[in-house]
Protein backbone atom coordinates (compact mmCIF):
# COMPACT_ATOMS: atom_id res chain seq x y z
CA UNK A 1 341.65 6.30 98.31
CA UNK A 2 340.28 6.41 94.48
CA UNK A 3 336.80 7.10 96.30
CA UNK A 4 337.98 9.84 97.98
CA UNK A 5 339.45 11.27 95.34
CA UNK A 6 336.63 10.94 92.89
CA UNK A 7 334.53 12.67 95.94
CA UNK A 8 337.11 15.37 95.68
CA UNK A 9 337.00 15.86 91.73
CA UNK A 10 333.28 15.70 91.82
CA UNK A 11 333.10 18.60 94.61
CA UNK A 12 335.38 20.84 92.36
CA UNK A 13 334.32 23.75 90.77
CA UNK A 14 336.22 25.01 87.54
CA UNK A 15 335.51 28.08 85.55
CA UNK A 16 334.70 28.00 81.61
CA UNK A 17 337.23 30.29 81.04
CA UNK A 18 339.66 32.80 82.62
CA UNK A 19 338.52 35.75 83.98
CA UNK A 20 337.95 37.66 87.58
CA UNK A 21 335.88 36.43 90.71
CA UNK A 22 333.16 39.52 91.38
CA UNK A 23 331.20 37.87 93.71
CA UNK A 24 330.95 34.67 95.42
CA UNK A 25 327.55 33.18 97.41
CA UNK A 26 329.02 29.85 98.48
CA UNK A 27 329.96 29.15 102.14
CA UNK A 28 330.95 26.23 103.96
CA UNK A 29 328.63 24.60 105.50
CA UNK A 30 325.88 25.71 102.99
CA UNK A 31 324.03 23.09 100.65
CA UNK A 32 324.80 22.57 97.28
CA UNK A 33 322.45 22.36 94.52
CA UNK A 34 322.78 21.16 91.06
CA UNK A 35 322.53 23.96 88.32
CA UNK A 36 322.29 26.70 91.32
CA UNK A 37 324.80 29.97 90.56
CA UNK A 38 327.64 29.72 93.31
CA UNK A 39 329.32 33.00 91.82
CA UNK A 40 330.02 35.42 89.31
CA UNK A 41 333.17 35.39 86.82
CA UNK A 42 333.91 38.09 84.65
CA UNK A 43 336.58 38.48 81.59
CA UNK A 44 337.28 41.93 81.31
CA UNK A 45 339.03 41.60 77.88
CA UNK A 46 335.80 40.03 75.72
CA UNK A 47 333.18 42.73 76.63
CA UNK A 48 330.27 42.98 74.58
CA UNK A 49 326.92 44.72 74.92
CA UNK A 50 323.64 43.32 75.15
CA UNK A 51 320.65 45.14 73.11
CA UNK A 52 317.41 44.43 71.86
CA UNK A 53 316.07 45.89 68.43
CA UNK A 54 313.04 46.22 67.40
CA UNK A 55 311.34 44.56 64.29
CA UNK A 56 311.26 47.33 61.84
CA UNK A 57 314.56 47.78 61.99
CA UNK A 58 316.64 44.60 62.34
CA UNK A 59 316.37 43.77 58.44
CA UNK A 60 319.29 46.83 57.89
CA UNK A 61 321.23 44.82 60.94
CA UNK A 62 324.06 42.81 59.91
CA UNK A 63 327.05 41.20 61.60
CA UNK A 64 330.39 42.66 60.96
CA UNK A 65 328.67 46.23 61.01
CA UNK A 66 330.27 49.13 62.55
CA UNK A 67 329.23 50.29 65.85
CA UNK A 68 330.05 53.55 67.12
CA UNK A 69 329.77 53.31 71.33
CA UNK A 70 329.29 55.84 74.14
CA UNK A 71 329.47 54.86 77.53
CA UNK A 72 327.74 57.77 80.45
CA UNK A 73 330.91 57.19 81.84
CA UNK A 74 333.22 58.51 78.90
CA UNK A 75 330.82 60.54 77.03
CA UNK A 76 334.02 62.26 75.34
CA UNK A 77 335.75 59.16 74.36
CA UNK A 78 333.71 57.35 72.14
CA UNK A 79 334.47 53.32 71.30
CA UNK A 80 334.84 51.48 68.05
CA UNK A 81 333.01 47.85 67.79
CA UNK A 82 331.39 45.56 65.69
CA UNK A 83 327.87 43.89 65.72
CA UNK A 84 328.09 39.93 66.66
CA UNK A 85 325.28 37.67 67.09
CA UNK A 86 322.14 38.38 66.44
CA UNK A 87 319.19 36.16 67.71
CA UNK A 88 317.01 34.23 65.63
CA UNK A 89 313.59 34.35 67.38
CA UNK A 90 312.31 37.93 68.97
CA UNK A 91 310.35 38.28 71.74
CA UNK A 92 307.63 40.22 72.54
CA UNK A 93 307.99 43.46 75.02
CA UNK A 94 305.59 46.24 75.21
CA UNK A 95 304.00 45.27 72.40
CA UNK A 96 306.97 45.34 70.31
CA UNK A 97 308.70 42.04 68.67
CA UNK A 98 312.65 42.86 69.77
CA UNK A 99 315.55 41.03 68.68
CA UNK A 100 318.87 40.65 70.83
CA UNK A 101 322.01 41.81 69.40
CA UNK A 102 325.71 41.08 70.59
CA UNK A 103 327.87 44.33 70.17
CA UNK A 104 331.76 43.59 70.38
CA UNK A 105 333.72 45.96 71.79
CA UNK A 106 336.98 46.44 70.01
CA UNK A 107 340.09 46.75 72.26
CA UNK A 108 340.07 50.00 74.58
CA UNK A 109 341.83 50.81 78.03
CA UNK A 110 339.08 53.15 79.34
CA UNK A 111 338.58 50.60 82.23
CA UNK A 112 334.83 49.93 81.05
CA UNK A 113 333.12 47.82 83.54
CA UNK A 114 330.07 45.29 83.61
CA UNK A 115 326.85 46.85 83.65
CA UNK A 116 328.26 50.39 82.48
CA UNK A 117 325.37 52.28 80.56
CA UNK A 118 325.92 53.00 76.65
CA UNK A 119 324.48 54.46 73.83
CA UNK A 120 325.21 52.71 70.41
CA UNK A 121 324.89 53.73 66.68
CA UNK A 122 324.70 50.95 64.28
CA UNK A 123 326.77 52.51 60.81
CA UNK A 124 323.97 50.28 58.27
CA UNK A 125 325.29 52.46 55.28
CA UNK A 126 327.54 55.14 55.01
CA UNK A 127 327.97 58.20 51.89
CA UNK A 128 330.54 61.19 51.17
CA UNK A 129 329.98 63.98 49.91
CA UNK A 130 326.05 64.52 49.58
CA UNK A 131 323.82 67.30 50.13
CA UNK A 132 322.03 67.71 53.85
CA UNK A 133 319.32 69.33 55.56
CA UNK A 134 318.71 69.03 59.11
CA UNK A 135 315.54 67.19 59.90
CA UNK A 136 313.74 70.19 61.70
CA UNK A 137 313.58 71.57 57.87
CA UNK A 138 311.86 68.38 56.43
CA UNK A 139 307.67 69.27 55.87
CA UNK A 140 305.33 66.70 54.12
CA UNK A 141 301.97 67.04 52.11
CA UNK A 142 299.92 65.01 49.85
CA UNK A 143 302.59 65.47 46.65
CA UNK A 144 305.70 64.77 49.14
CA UNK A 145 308.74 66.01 51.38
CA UNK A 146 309.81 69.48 51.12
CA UNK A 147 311.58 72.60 52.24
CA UNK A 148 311.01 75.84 51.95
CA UNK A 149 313.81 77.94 50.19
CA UNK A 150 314.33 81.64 50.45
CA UNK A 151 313.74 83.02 46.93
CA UNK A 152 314.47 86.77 47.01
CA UNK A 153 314.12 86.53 51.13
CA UNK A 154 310.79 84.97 50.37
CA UNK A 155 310.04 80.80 51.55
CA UNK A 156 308.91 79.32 48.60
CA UNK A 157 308.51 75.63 49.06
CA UNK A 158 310.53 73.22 46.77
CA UNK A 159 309.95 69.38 46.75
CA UNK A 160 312.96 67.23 47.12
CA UNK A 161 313.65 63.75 46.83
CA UNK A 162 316.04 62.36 49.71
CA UNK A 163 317.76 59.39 50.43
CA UNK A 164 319.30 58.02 53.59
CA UNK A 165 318.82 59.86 57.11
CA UNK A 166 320.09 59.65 60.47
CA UNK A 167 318.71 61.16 63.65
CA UNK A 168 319.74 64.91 62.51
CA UNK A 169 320.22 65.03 58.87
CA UNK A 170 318.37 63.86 55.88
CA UNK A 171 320.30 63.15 52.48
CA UNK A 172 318.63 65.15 49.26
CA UNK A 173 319.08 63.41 46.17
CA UNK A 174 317.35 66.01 44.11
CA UNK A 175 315.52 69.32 44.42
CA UNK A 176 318.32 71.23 45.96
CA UNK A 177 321.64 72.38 45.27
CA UNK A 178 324.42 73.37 47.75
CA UNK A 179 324.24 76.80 49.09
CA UNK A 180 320.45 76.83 48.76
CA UNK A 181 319.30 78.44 51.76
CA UNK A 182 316.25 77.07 53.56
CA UNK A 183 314.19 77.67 56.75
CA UNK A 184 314.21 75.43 59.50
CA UNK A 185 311.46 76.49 62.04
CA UNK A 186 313.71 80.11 62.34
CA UNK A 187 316.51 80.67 62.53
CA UNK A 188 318.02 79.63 59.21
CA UNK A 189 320.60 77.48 58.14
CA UNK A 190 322.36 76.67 55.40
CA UNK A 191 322.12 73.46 52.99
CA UNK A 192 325.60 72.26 53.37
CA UNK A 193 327.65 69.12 51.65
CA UNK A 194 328.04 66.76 54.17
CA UNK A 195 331.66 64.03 54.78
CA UNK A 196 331.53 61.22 55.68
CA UNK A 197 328.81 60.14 58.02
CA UNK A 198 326.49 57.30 59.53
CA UNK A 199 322.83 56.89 58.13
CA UNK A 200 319.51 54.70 57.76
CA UNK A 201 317.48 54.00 55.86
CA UNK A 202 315.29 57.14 54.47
C-alpha cells in the first residue's frame, strides 16, 4: 500500500503557485517525460511585461522607476507600473547588445491579458516648470544646437543650450526665454513653459 501510494505522489503534478489553467497538452495514455511542459498556468494578478533595452540606454534604467503603460487594447486608458528586474548579462540581437527588463504592472481592472501588446515609457528623470521647444525646431552646426527666432518677422538663429529631452520636446537651459517665438519647419509655434513631464537624457 505505501508503494502505491508513493507511485501516486510521484505521478502528481502541483503548480508553483495559484493561478488559471490556459492550456493543457497532457492526455491519458500519452508518455511522460521529465522536464517536458504538460501545460500552461497563468496568475492574472502579478502581470508584468517583458522588454529588452538596448545598451546605450540601460545605464539611465533603474528599478523602482516609473513606467507609464499603453496597451493597443486600451490606448485611452493608460497604466501606472514600476520597473523590476533587470538582467545582468545582454545578449546580442541584430547587432545590438539588449538587456531584459521586468515591468510591474501596478493594480488595474482593465482585464489585460497574456500576450497583450504595449508600449512603455520609462520616467528616468522628471522637471517642472522649464522652457520647451518641440524637436522639429532643434538645427545643429559646427558651434552647436539652435533655433531660429523671429526677430522683427525675420529667423535669426540663436544658439541654446538644452538639457533633458523626450521623444517631442527638448528642455532649453539657456538661449531662450518664454514667449520667444521660433520656427519649426512652418508653421510656427510658440516656446512655451512646460509642467510636469517625462524626459531622457539630452
Amino acid at each position: 500500500m505505501e508503494i502505491a501510494q508513493s507511485r501516486l505522489a510521484d505521478a502528481s503534478l502541483t503548480a508553483p503557485f495559484t493561478g488559471r489553467l490556459v492550456s493543457w497538452s497532457l492526455y491519458e495514455g500519452d508518455a511522460l517525460v521529465a522536464g517536458a511542459p504538460v501545460g500552461t498556468l497563468v496568475d492574472l494578478s502579478r502581470l508584468h511585461i517583458e522588454v529588452g533595452i538596448d545598451e546605450t540606454e540601460i545605464g539611465r534604467v533603474a528599478p523602482g522607476q516609473e513606467v507609464r503603460i499603453t496597451f493597443d487594447a486600451f490606448l485611452d486608458q493608460p497604466v501606472e507600473g514600476h520597473v523590476g528586474e533587470i538582467d545582468l548579462v545582454g545578449t546580442l540581437l541584430q547587432g545590438i547588445v539588449n538587456y531584459g527588463v521586468r515591468i510591474d504592472l501596478s493594480a488595474t481592472d482593465l482585464g489585460i491579458k497574456p500576450a497583450m501588446t504595449a508600449a512603455i515609457e520609462i520616467i528616468v528623470e522628471q522637471k517642472e516648470d522649464v522652457l520647451l521647444v518641440p524637436n522639429r525646431a532643434l538645427r545643429r552646426d559646427n558651434e552647436g544646437k539652435y533655433v531660429e527666432v523671429l526677430r522683427d518677422n525675420v529667423p535669426t538663429r540663436v544658439y541654446i543650450t538644452t538639457g533633458l529631452s523626450n521623444d517631442d520636446y527638448t528642455e532649453v537651459t539657456s538661449g531662450l526665454e518664454e514667449g520667444d517665438e521660433i520656427v519649426v519647419s512652418r508653421p510656427r509655434e510658440n516656446l512655451f513653459s512646460g509642467g510636469p513631464g517625462p524626459f531622457g537624457g539630452g
